[in-house]
Each structure stands twice: as structure tokens, then as C-alpha cells.
C-alpha atoms as a PDB file:
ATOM      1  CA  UNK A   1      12.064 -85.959  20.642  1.00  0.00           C
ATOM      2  CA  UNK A   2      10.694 -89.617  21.243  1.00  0.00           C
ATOM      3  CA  UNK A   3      13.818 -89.619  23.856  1.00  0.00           C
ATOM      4  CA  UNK A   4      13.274 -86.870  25.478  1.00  0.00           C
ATOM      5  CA  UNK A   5       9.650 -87.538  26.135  1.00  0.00           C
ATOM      6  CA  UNK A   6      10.639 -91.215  27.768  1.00  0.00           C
ATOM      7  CA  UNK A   7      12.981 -89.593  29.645  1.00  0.00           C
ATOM      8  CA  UNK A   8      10.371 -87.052  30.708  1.00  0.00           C
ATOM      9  CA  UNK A   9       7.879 -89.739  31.768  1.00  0.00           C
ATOM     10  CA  UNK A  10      10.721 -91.688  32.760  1.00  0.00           C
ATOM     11  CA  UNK A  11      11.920 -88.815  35.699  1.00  0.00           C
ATOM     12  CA  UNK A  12       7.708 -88.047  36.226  1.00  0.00           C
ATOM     13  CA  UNK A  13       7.565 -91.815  37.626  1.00  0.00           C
ATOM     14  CA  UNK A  14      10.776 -91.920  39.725  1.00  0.00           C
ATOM     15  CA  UNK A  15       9.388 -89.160  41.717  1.00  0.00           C
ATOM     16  CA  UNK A  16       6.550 -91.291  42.138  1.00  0.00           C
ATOM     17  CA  UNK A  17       8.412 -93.675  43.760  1.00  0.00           C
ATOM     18  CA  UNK A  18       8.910 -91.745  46.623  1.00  0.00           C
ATOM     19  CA  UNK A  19       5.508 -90.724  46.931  1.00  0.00           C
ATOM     20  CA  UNK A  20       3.471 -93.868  47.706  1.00  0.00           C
ATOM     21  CA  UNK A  21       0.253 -91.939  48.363  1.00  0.00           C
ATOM     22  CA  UNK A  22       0.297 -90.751  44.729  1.00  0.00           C
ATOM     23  CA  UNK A  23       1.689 -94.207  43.203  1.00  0.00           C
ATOM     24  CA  UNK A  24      -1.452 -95.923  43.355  1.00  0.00           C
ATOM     25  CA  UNK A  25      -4.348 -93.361  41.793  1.00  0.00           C
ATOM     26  CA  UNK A  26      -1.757 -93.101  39.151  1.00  0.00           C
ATOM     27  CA  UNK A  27      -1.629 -96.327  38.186  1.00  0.00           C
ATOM     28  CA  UNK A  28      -5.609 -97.119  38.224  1.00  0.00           C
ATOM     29  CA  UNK A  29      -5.857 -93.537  36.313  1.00  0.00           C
ATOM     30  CA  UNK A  30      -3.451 -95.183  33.882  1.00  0.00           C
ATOM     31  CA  UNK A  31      -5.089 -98.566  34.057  1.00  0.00           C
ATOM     32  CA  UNK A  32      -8.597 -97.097  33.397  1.00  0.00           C
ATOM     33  CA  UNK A  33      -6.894 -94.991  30.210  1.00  0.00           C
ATOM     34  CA  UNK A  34      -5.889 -98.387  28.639  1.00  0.00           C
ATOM     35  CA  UNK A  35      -9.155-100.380  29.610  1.00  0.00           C
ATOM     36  CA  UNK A  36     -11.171 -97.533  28.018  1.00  0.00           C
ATOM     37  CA  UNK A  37      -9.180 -97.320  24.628  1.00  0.00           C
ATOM     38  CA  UNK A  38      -9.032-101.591  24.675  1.00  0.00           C
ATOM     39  CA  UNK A  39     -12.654-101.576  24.955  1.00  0.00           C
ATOM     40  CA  UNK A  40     -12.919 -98.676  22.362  1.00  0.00           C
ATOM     41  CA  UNK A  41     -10.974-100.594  19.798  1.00  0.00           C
ATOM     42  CA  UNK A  42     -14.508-102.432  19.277  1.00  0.00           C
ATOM     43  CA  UNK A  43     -16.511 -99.607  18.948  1.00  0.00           C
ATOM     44  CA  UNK A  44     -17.916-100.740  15.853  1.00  0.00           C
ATOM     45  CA  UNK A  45     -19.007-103.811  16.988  1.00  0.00           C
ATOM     46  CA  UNK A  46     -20.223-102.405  20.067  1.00  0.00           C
ATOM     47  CA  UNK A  47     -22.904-100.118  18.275  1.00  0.00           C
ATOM     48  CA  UNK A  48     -23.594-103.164  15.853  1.00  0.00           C
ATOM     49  CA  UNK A  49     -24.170-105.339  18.584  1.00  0.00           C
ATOM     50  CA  UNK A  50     -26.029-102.855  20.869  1.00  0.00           C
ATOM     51  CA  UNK A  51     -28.273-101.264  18.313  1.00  0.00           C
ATOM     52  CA  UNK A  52     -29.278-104.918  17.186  1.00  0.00           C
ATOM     53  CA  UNK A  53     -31.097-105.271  20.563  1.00  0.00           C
ATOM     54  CA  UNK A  54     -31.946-101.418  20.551  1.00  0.00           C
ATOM     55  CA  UNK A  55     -29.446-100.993  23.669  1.00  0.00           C
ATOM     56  CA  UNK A  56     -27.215 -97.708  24.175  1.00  0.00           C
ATOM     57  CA  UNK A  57     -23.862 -98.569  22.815  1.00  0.00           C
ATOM     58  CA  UNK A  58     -22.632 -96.620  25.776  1.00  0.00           C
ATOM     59  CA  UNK A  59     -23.937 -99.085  28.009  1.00  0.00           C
ATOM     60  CA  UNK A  60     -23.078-102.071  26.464  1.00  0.00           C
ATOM     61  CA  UNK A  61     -19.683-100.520  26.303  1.00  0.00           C
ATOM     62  CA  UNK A  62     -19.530 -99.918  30.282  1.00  0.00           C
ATOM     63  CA  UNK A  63     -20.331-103.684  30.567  1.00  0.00           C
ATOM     64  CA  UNK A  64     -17.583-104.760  28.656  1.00  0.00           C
ATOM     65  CA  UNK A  65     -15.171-102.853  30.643  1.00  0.00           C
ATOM     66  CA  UNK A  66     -16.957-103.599  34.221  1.00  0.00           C
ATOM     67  CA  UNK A  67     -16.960-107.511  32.764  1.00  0.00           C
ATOM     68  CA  UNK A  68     -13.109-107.912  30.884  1.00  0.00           C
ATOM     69  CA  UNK A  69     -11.667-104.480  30.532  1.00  0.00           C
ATOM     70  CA  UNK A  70     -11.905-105.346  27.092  1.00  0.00           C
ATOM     71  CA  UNK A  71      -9.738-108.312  27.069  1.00  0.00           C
ATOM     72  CA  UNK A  72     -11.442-110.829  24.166  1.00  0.00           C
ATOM     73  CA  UNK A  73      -9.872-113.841  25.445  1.00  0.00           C
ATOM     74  CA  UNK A  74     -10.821-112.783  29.523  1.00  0.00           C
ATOM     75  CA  UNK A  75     -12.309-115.993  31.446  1.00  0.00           C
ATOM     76  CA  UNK A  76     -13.287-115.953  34.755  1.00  0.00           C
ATOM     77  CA  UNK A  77     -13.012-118.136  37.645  1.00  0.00           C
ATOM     78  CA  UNK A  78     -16.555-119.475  37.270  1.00  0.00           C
ATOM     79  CA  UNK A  79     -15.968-120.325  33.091  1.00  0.00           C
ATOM     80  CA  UNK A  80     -17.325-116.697  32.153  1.00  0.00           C
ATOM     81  CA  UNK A  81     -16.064-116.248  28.880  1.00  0.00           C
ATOM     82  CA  UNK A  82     -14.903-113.328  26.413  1.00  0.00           C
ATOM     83  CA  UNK A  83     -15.862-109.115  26.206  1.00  0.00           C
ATOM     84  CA  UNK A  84     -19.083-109.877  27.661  1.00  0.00           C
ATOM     85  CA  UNK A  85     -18.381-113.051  30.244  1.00  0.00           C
ATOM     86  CA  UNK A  86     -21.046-115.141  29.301  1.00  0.00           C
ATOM     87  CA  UNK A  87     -21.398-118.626  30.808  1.00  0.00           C
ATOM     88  CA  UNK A  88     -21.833-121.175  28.255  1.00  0.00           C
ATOM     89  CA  UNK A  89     -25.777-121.541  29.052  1.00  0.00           C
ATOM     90  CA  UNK A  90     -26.122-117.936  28.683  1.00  0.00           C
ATOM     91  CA  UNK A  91     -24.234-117.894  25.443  1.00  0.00           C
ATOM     92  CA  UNK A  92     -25.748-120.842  23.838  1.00  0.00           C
ATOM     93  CA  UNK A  93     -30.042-119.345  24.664  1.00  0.00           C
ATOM     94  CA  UNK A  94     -28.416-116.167  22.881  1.00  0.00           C
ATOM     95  CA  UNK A  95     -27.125-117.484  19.939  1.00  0.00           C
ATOM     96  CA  UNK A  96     -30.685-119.923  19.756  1.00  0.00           C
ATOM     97  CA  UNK A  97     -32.673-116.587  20.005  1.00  0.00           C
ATOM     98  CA  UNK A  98     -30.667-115.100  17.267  1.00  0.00           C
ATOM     99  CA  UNK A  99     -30.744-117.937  14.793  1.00  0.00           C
ATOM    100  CA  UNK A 100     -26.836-118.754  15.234  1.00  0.00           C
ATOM    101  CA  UNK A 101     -25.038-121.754  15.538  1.00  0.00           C
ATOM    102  CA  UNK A 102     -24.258-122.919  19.273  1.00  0.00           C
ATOM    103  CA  UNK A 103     -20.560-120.628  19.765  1.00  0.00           C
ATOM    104  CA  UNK A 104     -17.921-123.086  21.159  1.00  0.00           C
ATOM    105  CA  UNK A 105     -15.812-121.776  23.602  1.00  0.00           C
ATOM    106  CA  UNK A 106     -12.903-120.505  21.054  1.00  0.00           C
ATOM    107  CA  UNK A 107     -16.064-118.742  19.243  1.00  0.00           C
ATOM    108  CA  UNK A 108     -16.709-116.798  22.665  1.00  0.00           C
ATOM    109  CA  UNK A 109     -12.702-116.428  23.070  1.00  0.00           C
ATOM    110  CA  UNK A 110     -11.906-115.348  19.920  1.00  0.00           C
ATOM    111  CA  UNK A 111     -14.696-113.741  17.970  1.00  0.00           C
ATOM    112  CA  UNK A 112     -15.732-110.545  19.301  1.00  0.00           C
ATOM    113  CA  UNK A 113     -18.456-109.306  17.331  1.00  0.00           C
ATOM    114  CA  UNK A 114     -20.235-112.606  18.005  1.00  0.00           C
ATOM    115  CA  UNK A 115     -19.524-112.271  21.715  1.00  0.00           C
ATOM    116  CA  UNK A 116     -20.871-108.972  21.910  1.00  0.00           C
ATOM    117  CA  UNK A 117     -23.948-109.664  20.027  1.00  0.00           C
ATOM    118  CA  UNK A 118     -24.310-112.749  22.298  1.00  0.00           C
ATOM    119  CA  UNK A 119     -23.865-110.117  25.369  1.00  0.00           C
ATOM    120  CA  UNK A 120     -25.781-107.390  24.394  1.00  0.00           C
ATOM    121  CA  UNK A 121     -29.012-110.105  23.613  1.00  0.00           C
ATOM    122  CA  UNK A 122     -28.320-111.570  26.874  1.00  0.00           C
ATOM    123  CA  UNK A 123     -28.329-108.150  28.355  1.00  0.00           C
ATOM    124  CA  UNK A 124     -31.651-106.972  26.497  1.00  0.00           C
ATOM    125  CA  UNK A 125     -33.480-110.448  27.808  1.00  0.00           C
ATOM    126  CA  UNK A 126     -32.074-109.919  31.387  1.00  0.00           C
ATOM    127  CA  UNK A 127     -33.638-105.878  31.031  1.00  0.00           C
ATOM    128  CA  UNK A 128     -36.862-107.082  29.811  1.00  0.00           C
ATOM    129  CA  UNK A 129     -37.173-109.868  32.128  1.00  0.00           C
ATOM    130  CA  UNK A 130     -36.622-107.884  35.009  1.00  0.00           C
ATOM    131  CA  UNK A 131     -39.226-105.126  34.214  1.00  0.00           C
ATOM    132  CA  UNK A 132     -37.153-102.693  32.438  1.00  0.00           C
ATOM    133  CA  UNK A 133     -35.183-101.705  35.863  1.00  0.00           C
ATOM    134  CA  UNK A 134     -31.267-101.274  34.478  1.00  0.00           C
ATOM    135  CA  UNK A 135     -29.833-101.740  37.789  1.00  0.00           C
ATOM    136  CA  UNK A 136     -31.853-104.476  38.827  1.00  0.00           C
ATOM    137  CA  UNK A 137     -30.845-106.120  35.247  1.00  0.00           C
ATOM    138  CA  UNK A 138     -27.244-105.274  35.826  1.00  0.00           C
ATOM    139  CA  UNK A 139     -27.403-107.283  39.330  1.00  0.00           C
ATOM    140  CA  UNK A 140     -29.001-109.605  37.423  1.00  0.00           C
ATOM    141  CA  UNK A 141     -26.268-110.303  34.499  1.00  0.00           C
ATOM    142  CA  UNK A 142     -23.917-110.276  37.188  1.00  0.00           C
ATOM    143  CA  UNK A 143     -25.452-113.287  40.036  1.00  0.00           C
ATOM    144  CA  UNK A 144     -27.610-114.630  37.554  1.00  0.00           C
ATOM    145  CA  UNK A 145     -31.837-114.132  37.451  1.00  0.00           C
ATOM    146  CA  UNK A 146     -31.717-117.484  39.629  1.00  0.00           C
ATOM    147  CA  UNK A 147     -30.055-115.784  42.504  1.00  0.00           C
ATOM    148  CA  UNK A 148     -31.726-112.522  42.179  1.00  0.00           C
ATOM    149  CA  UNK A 149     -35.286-114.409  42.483  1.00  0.00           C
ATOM    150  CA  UNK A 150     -33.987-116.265  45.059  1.00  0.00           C
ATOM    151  CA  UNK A 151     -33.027-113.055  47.116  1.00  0.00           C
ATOM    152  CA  UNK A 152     -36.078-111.853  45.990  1.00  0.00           C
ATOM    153  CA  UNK A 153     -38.397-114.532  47.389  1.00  0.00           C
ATOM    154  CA  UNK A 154     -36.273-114.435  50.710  1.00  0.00           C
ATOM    155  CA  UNK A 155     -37.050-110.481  51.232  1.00  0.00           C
ATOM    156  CA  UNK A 156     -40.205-110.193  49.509  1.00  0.00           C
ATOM    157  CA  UNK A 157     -39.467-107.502  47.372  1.00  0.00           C
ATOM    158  CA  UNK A 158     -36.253-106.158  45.051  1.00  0.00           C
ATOM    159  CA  UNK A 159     -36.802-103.161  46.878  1.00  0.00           C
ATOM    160  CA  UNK A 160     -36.541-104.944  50.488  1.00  0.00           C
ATOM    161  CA  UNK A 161     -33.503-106.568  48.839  1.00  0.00           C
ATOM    162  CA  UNK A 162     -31.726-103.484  47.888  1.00  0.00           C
ATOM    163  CA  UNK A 163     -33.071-101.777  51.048  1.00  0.00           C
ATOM    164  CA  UNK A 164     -31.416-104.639  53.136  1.00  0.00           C
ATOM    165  CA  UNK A 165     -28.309-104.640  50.909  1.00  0.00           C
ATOM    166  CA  UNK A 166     -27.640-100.983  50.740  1.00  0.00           C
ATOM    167  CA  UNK A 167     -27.621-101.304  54.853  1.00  0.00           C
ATOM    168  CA  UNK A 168     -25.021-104.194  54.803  1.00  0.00           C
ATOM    169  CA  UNK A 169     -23.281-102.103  52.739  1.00  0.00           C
ATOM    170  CA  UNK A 170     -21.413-104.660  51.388  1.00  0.00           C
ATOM    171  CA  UNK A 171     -23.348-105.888  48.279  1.00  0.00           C
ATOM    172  CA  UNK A 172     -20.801-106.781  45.400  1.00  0.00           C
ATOM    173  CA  UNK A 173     -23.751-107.020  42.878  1.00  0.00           C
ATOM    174  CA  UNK A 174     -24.995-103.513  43.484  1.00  0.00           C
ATOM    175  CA  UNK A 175     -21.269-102.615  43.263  1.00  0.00           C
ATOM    176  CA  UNK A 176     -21.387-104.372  40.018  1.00  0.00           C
ATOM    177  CA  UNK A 177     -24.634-102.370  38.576  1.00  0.00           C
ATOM    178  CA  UNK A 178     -23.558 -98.622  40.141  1.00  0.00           C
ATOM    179  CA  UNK A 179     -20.008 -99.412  38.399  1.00  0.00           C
ATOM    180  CA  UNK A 180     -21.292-100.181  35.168  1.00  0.00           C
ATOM    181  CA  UNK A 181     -24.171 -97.053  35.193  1.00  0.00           C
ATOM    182  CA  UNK A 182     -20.474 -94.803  36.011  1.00  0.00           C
ATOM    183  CA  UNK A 183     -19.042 -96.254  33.059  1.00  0.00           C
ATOM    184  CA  UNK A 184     -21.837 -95.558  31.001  1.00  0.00           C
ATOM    185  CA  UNK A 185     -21.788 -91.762  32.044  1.00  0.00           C
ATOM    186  CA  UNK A 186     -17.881 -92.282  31.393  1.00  0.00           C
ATOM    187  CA  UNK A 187     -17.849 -93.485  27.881  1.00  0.00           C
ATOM    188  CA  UNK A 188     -20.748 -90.826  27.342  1.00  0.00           C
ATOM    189  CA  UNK A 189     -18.782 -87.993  28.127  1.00  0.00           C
ATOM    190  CA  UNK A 190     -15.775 -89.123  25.939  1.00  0.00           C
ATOM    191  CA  UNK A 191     -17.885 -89.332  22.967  1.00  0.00           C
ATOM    192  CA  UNK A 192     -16.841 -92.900  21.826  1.00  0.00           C
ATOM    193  CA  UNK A 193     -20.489 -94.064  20.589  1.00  0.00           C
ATOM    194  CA  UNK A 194     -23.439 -91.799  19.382  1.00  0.00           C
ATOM    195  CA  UNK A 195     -26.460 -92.009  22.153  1.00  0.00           C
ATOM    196  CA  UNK A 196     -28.384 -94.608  21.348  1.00  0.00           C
ATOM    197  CA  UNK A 197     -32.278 -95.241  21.386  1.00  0.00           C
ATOM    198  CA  UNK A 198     -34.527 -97.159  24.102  1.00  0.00           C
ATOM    199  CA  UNK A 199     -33.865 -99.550  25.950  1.00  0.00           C
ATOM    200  CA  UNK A 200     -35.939-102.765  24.554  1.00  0.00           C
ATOM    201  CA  UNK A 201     -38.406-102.725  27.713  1.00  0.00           C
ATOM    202  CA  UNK A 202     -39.231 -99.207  26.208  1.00  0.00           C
ATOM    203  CA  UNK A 203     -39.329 -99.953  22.750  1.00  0.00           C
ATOM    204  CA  UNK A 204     -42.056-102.318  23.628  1.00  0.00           C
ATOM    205  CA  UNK A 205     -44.122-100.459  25.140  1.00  0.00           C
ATOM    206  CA  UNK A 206     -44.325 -97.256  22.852  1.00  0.00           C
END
């Protein structure tokens, strides 16, 4: 049967080949399958992580995938490092805040429950420090609160920011947030992580 099957896919795919306007949404609809069940493979440690900082694991989850597709040992261009891609600075005032040892950058490589509690209190800081608003927290994981302020001071306002932005129509960090909130409706609707409780902003507050 196992044959038969990979000669099955096998014939699917060569009749692919021929059709280069269906190659390519089968291959990110295949690439999305894998980066979904990567990231799922830490679903434990996901709602650990995420319910530490009172975060839905769903979320938390959608950054991972946005950030590494769920590769553990992913580091970017700029020294981002691990599920989460947290610069060393970022890492190290997360670990302080939870009472852990500074990671080294094998910790943040290797150990992914400690890189995705390190995320998700990064995250949680970043929400609260920017007023509870998810997408402006999500732009500013991704450019860093520095360069969010300093967009900020430029315009006047986050909303003149994201009003200017949205009419350049070419703002990678807005990309960045609206990709992440899709995810999060994504892993939602597949029913990897239970729905999980306010956001910390929220908790707060009540």
C-alpha cells in the first residue's frame, strides 16, 4: 500500500510539473502544513510558556511560526535567535524579569521551553508597554519599541503612523502584525491549544 500511495503522490506532482500556475500554491500549501505541525510539536511548551504571562497560546503560537516556522535553532540575519527570535538584549531583560540565569546563545538555540518563555515575557512586556494594542505590540516585537517611538515621534501619533503606512502600502512591520493575527485565527481553528485567558494589559486592569 505504502507503494502505491508514493506512486500516487508521485504521478499527482508530475502533472504539476506541467502546470506552473498550480506548482507554486502547492508548495506554500505544503510548506505551511509542515511549519504548522513543526511549531505544533511544542504545543506543550507553548501553553506553559504563554499561560505563564497570561497570553493566548494561540498567539504565541502564530509568533513562532511568523518568527522561525518553528525551527529551534532559526537565527536571523540581525543575530535573532531560536522559536521566538529574540536578540540577545531582549533575551537577557526576560530571563532577569523571570529570575533566570542570563541564556547563552546555545540556551536560546537549543532549549525551547526556555526560549519560549523568554518570548512569550518579551511579548507580554512589549503588549503592556504599548497600551494593550496587539498589533501595535506585534510591530513592536518585530522593529523594536525604539523604532516604533521613533516613527511615532516623527508622525505624532501610532495612528498617523499606521494611517501614513497603510497609504505607502508597503509597511513590512504591519505585514508582520496582520500575518501573525492570521495565524492566530489559523491555529484557532485547528484546535492545537485551548483559548486562553487575557491578555496581561487586561488582566491588569480587571
Amino acid at each position: 500500500r505504502r507503494a502505491i500511495l508514493l506512486v500516487f503522490v508521485g504521478v499527482i506532482f508530475s502533472g504539476f510539473a506541467f502546470v506552473p500556475s498550480l506548482r507554486e500554491p502547492v508548495r506554500d500549501a505544503l510548506r505551511e502544513v509542515v511549519g504548522f505541525r513543526r511549531v505544533e510539536k511544542y504545543s506543550s511548551e507553548i501553553e506553559v510558556a504563554a499561560r505563564e504571562q497570561g497570553l493566548e497560546p494561540a498567539l504565541l503560537a502564530a509568533l513562532v511560526y511568523v518568527e522561525s516556522t518553528g525551527r529551534v535553532s532559526a537565527v536571523s540575519s540581525a543575530g535573532a535567535k531560536g522559536l521566538t527570535q529574540l536578540m540577545p538584549a531582549a533575551a537577557s531583560d526576560a530571563a532577569e524579569a523571570l529570575g533566570l540565569s542570563e541564556p547563552s546563545p546555545e540556551d536560546l538555540l537549543t532549549d525551547a521551553a526556555l526560549n519560549l518563555r523568554l518570548g512569550s515575557r518579551h511579548l507580554a512586556w512589549t503588549l503592556r508597554s504599548e497600551g494593550g494594542d496587539l498589533e501595535r505590540a506585534l510591530v513592536a516585537y518585530n522593529a523594536g519599541r525604539a523604532k516604533l517611538a521613533s516613527w511615532i515621534d516623527e508622525q505624532g501619533s501610532y495612528a498617523l503612523w499606521r494611517k501614513r503606512a497603510l497609504a505607502g502600502g508597503d509597511s513590512p512591520t504591519l505585514a508582520y502584525a496582520w500575518r501573525v493575527l492570521s495565524y492566530r485565527d489559523t491555529f484557532r481553528s485547528r484546535g492545537s491549544f485551548q483559548e486562553g485567558p487575557l491578555t496581561p494589559f487586561e488582566l491588569n486592569d480587571a
